[in-house]
N, C-alpha and C. Protein backbone atom coordinates (compact mmCIF):
# COMPACT_ATOMS: atom_id res chain seq x y z
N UNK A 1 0.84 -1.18 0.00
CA UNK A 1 0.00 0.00 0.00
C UNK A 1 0.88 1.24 0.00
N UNK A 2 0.63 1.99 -0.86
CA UNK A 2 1.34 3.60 -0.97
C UNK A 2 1.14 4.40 0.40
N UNK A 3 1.98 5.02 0.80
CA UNK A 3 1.91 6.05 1.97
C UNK A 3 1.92 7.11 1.60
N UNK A 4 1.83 7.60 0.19
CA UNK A 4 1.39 9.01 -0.07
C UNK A 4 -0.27 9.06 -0.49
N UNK A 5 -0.72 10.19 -0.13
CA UNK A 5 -1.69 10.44 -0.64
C UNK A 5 -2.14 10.55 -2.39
N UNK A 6 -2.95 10.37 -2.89
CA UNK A 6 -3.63 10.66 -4.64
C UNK A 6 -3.65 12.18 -4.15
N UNK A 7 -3.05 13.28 -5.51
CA UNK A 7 -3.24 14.30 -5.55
C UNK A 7 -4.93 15.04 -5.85
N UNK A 8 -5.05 15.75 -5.41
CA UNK A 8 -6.84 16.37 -5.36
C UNK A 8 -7.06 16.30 -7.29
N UNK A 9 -8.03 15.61 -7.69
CA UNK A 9 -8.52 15.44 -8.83
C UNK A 9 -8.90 16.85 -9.11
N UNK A 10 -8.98 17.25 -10.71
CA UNK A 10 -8.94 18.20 -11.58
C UNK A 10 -10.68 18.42 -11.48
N UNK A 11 -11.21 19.31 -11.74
CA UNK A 11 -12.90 19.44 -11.92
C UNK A 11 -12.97 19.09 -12.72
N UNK A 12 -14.12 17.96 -13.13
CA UNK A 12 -14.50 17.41 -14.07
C UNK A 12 -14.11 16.06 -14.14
N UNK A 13 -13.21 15.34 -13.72
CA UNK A 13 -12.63 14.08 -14.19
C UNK A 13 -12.64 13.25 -13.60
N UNK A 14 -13.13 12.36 -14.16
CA UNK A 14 -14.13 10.90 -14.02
C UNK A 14 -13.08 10.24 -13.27
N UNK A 15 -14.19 9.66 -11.93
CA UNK A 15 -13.00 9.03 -10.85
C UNK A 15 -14.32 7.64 -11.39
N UNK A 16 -12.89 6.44 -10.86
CA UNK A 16 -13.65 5.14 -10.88
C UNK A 16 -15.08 5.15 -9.91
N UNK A 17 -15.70 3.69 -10.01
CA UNK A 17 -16.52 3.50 -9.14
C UNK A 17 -16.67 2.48 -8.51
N UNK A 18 -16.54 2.23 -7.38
CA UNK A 18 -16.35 1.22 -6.82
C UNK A 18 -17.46 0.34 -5.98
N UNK A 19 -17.51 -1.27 -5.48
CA UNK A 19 -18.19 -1.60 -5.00
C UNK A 19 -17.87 -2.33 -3.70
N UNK A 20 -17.62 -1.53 -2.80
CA UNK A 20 -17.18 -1.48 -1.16
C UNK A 20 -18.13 -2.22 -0.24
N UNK A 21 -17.23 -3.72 -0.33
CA UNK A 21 -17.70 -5.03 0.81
C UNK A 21 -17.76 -4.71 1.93
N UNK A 22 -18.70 -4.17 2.72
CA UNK A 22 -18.31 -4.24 4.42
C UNK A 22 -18.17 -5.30 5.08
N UNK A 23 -18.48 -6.51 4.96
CA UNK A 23 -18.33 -7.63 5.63
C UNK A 23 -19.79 -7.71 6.37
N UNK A 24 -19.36 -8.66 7.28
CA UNK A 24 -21.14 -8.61 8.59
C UNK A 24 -20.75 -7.73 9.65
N UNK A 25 -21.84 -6.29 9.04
CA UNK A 25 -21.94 -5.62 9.80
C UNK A 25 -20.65 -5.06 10.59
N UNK A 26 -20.86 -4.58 11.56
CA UNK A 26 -19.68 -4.36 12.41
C UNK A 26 -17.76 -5.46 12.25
N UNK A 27 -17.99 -6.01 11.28
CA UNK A 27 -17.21 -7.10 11.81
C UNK A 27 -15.86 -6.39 11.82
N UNK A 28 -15.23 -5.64 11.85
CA UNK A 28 -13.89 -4.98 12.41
C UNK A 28 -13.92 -5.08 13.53
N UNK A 29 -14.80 -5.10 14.47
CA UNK A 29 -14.64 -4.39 15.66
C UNK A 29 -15.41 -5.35 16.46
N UNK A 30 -14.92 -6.79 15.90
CA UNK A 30 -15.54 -7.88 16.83
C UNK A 30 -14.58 -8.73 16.82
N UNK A 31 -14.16 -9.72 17.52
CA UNK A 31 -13.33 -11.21 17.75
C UNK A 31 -14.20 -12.16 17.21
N UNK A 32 -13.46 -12.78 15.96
CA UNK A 32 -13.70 -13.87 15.07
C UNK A 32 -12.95 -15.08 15.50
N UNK A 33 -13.24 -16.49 15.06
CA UNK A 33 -12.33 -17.36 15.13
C UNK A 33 -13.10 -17.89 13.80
N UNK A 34 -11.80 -18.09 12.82
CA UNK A 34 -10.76 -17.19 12.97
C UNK A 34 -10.36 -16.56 13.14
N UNK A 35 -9.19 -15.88 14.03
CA UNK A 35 -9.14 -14.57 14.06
C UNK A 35 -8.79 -13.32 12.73
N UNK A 36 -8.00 -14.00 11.53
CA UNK A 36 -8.05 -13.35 10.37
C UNK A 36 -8.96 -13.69 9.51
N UNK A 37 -10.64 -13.64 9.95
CA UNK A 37 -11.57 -14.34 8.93
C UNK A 37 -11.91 -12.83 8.07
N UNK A 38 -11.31 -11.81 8.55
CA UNK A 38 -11.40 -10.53 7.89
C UNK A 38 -10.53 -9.84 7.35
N UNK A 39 -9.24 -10.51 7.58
CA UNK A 39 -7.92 -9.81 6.63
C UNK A 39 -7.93 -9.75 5.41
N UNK A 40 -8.47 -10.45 4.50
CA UNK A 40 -8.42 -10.11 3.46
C UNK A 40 -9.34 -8.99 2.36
N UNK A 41 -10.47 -8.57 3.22
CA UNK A 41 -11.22 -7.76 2.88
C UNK A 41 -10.86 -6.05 3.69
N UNK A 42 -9.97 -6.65 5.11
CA UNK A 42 -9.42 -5.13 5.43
C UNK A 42 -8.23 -5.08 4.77
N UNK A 43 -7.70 -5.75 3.60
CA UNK A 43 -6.67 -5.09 2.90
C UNK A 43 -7.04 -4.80 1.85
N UNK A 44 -8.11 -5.26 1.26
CA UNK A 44 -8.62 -4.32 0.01
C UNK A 44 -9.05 -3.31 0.21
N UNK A 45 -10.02 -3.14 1.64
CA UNK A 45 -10.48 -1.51 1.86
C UNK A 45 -9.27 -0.58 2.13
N UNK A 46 -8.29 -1.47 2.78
CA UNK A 46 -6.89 -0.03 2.85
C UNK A 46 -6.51 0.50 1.70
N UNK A 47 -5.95 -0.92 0.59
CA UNK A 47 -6.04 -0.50 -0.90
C UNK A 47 -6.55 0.40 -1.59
N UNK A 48 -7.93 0.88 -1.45
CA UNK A 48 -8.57 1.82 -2.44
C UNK A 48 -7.95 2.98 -2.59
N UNK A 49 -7.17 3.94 -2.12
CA UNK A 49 -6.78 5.13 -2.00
C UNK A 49 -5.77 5.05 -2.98
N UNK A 50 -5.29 4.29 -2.99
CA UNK A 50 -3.38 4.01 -3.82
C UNK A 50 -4.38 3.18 -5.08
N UNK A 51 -5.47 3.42 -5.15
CA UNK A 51 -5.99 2.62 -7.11
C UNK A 51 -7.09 4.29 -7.29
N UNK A 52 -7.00 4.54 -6.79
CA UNK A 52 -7.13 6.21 -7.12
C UNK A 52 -6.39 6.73 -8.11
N UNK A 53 -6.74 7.42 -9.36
CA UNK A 53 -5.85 8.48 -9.76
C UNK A 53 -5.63 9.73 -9.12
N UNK A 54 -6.44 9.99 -8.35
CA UNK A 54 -6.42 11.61 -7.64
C UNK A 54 -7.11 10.89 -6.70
N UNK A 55 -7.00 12.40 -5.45
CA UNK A 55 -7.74 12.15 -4.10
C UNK A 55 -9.14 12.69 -4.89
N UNK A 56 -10.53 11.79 -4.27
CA UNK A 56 -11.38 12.66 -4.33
C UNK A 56 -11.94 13.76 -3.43
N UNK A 57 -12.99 14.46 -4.20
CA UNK A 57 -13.28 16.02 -3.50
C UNK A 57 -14.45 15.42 -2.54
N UNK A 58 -15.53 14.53 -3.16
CA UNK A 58 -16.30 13.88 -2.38
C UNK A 58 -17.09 12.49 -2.82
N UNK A 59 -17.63 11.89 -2.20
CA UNK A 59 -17.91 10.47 -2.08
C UNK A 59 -19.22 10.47 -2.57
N UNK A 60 -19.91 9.44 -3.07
CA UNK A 60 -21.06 9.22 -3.11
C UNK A 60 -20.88 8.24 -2.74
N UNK A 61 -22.41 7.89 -1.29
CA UNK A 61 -22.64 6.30 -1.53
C UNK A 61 -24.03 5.99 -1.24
N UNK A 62 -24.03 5.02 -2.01
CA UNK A 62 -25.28 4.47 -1.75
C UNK A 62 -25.63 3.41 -1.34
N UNK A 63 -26.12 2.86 -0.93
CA UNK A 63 -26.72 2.00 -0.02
C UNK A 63 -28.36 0.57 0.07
N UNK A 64 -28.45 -0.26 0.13
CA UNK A 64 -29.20 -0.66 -0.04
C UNK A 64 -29.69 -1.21 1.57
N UNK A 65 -28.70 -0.61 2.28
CA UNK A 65 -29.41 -0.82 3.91
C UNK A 65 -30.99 0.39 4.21
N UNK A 66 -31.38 1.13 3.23
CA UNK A 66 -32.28 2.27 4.13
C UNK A 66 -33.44 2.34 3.13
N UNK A 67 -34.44 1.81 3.75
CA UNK A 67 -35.47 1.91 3.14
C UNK A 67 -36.73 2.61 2.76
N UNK A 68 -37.01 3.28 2.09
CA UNK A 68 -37.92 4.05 2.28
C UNK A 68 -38.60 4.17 0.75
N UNK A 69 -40.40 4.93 1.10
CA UNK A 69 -40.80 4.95 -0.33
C UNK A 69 -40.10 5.20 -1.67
N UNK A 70 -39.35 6.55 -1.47
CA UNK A 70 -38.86 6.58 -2.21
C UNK A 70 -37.28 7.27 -2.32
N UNK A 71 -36.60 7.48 -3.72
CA UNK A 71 -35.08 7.68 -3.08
C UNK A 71 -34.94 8.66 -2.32
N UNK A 72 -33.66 8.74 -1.68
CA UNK A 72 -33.84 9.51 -0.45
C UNK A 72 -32.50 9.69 -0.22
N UNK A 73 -32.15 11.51 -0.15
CA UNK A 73 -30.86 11.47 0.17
C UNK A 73 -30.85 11.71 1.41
N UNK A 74 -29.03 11.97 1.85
CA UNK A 74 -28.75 12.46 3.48
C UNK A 74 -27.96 14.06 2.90
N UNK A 75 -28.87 15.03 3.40
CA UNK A 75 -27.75 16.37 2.80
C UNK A 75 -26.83 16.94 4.45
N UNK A 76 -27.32 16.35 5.72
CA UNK A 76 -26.55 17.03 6.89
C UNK A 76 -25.07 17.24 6.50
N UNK A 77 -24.89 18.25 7.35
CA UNK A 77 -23.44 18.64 7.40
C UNK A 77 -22.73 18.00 8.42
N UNK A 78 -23.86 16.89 9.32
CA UNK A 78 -22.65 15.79 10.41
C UNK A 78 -23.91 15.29 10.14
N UNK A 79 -23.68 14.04 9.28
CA UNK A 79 -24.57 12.98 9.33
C UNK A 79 -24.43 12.05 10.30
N UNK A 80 -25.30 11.39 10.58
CA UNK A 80 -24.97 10.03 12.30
C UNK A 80 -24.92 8.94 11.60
N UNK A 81 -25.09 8.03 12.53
CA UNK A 81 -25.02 7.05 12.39
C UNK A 81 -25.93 6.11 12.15
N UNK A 82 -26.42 4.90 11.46
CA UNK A 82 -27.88 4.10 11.22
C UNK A 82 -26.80 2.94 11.55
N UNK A 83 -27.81 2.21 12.80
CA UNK A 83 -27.76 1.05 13.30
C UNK A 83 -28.90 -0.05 12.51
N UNK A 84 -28.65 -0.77 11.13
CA UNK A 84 -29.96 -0.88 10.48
C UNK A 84 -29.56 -3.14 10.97
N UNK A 85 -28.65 -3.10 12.07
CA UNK A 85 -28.10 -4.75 11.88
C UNK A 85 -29.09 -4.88 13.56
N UNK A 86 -28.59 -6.03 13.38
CA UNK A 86 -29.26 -6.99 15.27
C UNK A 86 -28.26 -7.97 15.48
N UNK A 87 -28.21 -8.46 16.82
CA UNK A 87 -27.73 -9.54 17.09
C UNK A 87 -26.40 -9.91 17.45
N UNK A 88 -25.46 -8.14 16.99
CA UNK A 88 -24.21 -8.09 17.20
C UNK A 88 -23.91 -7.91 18.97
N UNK A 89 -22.40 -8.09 19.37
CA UNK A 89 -22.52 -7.00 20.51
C UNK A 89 -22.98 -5.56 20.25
N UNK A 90 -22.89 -5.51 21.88
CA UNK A 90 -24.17 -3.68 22.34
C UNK A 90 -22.74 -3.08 22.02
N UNK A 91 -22.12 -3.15 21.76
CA UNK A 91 -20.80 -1.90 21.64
C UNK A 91 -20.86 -1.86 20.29
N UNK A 92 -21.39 -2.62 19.34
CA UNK A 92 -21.06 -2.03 17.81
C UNK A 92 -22.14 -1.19 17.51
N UNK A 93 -22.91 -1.05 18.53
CA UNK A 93 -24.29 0.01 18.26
C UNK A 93 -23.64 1.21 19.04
N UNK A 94 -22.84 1.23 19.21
CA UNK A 94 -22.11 2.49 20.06
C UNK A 94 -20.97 3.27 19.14
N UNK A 95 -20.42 2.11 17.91
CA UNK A 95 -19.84 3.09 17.36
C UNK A 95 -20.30 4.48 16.49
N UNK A 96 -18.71 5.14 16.21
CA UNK A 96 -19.07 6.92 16.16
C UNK A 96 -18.26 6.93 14.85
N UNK A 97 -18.78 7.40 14.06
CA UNK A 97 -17.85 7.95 12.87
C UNK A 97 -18.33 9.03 12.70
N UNK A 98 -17.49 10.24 12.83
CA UNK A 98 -18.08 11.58 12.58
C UNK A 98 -17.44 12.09 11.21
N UNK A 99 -18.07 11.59 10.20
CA UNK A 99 -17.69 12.00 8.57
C UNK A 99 -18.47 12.96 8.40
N UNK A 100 -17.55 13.74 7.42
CA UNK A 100 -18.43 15.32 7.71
C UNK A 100 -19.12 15.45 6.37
N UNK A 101 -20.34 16.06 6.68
CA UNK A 101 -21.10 16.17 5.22
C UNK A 101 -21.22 16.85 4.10
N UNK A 102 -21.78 17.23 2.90
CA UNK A 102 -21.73 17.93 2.20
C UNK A 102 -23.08 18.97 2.00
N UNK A 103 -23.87 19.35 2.63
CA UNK A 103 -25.02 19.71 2.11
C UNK A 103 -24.99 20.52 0.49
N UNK A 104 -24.11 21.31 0.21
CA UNK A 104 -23.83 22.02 -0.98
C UNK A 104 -24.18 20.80 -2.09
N UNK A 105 -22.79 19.99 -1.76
CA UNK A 105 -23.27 19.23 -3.07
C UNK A 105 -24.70 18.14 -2.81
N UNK A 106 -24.79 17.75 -1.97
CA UNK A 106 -26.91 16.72 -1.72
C UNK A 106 -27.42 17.46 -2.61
């Protein structure tokens, strides 16, 4: 894996698109036995940055965890978190990712 960053992409120019495995649910942040029954999918997610041509400016993602009549974006400027799994430990309903939002571009 590269330790430099992709330089900030040019306006206009077509970044790949990718299709980002999370595994079950929380599973980073649980004890497997195996205990590497997830290494090989946390080295492709480290990977993505270094198969970049440029850094991007922002992300789209979409999702097939959230359901609703119809499509439906998130425009907050600190979006939270959706607990949409069961059955895990009570601490993976506790995690925090504070990714910051875009409302401009929603």
């Amino acid at each position: 894996m590269s330790t430099t960053a992709p330089t900030p992409s040019p306006a206009g120019a077509r970044m790949p698109a990718f299709y980002i495995p999370h595994g079950a649910g929380p599973c980073f942040f649980m004890d497997w036995n195996p205990p590497d029954a997830w290494d090989r999918t946390a080295a492709f997610l480290r990977g993505i940055p270094a198969s970049l041509p440029a850094r991007p400016t922002a992300i789209v993602l979409v999702t097939a965890h959230w359901l609703a009549p119809q499509v439906t974006l998130t425009g907050s400027a600190r979006p939270g978190m959706l607990f949409d799994y069961y059955g895990f430990p009570p601490h993976t309903c506790e995690l925090r990712y504070p990714a910051p939002g875009a409302p401009a571009l929603a």
